[in-house]
Protein backbone atom coordinates (compact mmCIF):
# COMPACT_ATOMS: atom_id res chain seq x y z
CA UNK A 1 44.35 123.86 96.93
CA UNK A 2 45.66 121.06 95.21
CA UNK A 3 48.90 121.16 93.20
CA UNK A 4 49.93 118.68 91.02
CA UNK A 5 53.73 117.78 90.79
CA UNK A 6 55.53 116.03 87.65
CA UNK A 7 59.17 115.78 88.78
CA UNK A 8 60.07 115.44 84.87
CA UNK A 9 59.13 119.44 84.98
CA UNK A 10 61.90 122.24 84.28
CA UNK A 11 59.77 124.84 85.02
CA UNK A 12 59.62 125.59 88.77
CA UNK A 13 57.29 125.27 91.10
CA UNK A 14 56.05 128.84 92.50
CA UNK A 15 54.24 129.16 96.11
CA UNK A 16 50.61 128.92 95.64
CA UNK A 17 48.79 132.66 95.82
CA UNK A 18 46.79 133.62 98.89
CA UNK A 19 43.13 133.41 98.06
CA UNK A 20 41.61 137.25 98.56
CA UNK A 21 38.78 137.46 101.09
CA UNK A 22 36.08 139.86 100.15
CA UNK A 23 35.76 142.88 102.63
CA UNK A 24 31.53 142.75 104.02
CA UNK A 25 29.26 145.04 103.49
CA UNK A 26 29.05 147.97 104.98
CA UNK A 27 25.71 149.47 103.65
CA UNK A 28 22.63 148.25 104.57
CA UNK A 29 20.84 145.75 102.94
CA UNK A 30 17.79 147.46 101.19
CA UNK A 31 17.28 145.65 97.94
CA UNK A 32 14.47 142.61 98.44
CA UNK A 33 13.47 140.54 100.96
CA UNK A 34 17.26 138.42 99.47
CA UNK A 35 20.02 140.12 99.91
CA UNK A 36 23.44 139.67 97.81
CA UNK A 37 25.36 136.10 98.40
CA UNK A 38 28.08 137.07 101.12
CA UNK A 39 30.96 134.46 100.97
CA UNK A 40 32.67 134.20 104.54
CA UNK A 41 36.38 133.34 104.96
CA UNK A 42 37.01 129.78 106.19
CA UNK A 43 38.76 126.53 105.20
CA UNK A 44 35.26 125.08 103.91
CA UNK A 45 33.97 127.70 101.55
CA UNK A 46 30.76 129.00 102.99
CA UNK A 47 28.32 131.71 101.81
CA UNK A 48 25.61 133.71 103.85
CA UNK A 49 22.39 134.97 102.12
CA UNK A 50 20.29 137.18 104.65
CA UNK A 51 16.49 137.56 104.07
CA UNK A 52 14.75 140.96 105.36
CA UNK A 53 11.59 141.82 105.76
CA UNK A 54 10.18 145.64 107.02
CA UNK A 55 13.95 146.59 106.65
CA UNK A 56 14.62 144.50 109.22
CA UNK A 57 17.04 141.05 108.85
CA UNK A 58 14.68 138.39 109.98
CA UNK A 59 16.87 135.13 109.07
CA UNK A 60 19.93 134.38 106.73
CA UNK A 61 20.62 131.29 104.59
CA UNK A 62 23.93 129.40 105.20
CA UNK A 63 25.21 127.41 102.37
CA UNK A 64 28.11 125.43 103.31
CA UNK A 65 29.71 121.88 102.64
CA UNK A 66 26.81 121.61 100.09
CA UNK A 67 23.97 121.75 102.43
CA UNK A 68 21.62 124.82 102.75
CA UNK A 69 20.10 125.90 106.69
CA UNK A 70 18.09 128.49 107.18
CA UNK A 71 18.59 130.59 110.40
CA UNK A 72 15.97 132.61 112.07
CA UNK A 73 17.39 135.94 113.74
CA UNK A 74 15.27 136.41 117.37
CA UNK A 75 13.67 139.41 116.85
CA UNK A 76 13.83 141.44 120.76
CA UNK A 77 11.17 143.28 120.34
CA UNK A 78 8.69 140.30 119.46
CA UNK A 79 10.51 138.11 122.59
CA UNK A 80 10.08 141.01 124.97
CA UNK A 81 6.42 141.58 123.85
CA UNK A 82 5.87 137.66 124.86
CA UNK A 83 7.50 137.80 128.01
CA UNK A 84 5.23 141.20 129.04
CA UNK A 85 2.31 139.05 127.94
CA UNK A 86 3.41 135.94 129.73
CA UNK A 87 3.90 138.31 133.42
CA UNK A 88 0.79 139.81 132.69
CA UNK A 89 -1.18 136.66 131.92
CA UNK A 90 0.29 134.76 135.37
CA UNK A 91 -0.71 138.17 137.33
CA UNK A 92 -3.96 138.58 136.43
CA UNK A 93 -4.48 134.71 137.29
CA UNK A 94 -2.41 134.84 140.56
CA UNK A 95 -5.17 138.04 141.50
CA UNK A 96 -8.36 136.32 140.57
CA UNK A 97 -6.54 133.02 142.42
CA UNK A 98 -6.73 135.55 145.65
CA UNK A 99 -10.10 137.39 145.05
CA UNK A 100 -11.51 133.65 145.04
CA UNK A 101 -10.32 132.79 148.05
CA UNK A 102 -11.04 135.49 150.50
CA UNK A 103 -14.42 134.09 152.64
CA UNK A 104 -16.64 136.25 153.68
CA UNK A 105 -17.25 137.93 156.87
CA UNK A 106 -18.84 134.93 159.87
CA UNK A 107 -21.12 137.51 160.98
CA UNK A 108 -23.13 140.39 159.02
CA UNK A 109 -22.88 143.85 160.43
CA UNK A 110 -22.69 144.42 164.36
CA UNK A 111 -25.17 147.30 165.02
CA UNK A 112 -26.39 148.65 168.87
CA UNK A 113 -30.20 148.53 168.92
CA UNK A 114 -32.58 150.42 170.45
CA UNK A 115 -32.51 149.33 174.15
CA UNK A 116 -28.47 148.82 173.97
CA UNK A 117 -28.50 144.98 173.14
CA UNK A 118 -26.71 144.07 170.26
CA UNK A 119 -27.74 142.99 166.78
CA UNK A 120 -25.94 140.65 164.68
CA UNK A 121 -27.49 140.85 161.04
CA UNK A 122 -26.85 137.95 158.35
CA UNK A 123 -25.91 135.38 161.38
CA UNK A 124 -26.74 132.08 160.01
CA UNK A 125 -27.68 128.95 162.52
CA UNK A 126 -24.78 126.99 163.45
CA UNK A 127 -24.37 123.92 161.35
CA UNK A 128 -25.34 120.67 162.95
CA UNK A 129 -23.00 118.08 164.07
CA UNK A 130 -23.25 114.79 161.84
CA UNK A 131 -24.10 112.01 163.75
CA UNK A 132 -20.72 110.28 163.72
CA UNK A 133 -20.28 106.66 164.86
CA UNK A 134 -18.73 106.84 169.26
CA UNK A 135 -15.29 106.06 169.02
CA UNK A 136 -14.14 102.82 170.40
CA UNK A 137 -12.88 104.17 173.75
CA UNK A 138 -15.90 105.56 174.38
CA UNK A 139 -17.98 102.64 173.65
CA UNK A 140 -15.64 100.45 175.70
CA UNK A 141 -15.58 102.68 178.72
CA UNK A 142 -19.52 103.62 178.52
CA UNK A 143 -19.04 106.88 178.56
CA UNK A 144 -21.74 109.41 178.20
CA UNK A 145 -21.79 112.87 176.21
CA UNK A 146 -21.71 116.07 178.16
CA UNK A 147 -24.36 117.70 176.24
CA UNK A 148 -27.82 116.97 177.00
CA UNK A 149 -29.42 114.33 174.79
CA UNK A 150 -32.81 114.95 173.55
């Protein structure tokens, strides 16, 4: 508040009046998707204008110091519906990450045949060995392979 003084003045100065805050609201908001123009109590005169939508506050305009923001209220139920999705999304992947790795079995089924020997079904040949360059010790030394050559 600013008060001007002119010390030529015979009428007294009185103390300035307090300013009167306005109580909030205690209904509910239920008249548009703007509600009334709330002023909050502060040195810098502010005012709050919520915005609903569904009967539900989804945001509020804040004027103050001659600028205007809008604020978005976090809704829970929409963040708790994302994380559910999120957990659910990096479950299903972390199960079809471990369904994709099992290998199947090295051998088929083991059955006994007819004369007691054993059958091994789905056995595939072993793979062959590449032929890989002899290492230089072996070279230098002359060594020869165990294995019969053909």
């Amino acid at each position: 508040m600013t008060a001007i003084l002119n010390p030529t003045s015979a009428v007294p100065l009185s103390p300035p009046t307090p300013r009167r805050v306005p109580e909030p609201p205690t209904a509910p908001i239920t008249e548009g998707p703007v509600g009334p123009v709330l002023e909050l109590p502060g040195t810098p005169a502010a005012a709050l204008v919520p915005v609903v939508r569904d009967g539900r506050a989804i945001g509020a305009y804040v004027l103050s110091g001659g600028r205007v923001r809008y604020r978005p209220v976090t809704d829970p139920d929409r963040l708790l519906a994302a994380a559910t999705g999120a957990f659910a999304v990096a479950v299903l992947t972390a199960a079809v990450a471990v369904v994709g790795r099992r290998r199947p079995p090295a051998i088929g089924a083991v059955t006994m045949g007819p004369g007691g020997w054993v059958s091994l079904r789905g056995v595939r040949a072993p793979a062959l060995r590449p032929a890989t360059p002899r290492p230089w010790w072996a070279r230098a030394l002359r060594a020869r392979r165990l294995v019969v050559e053909r």
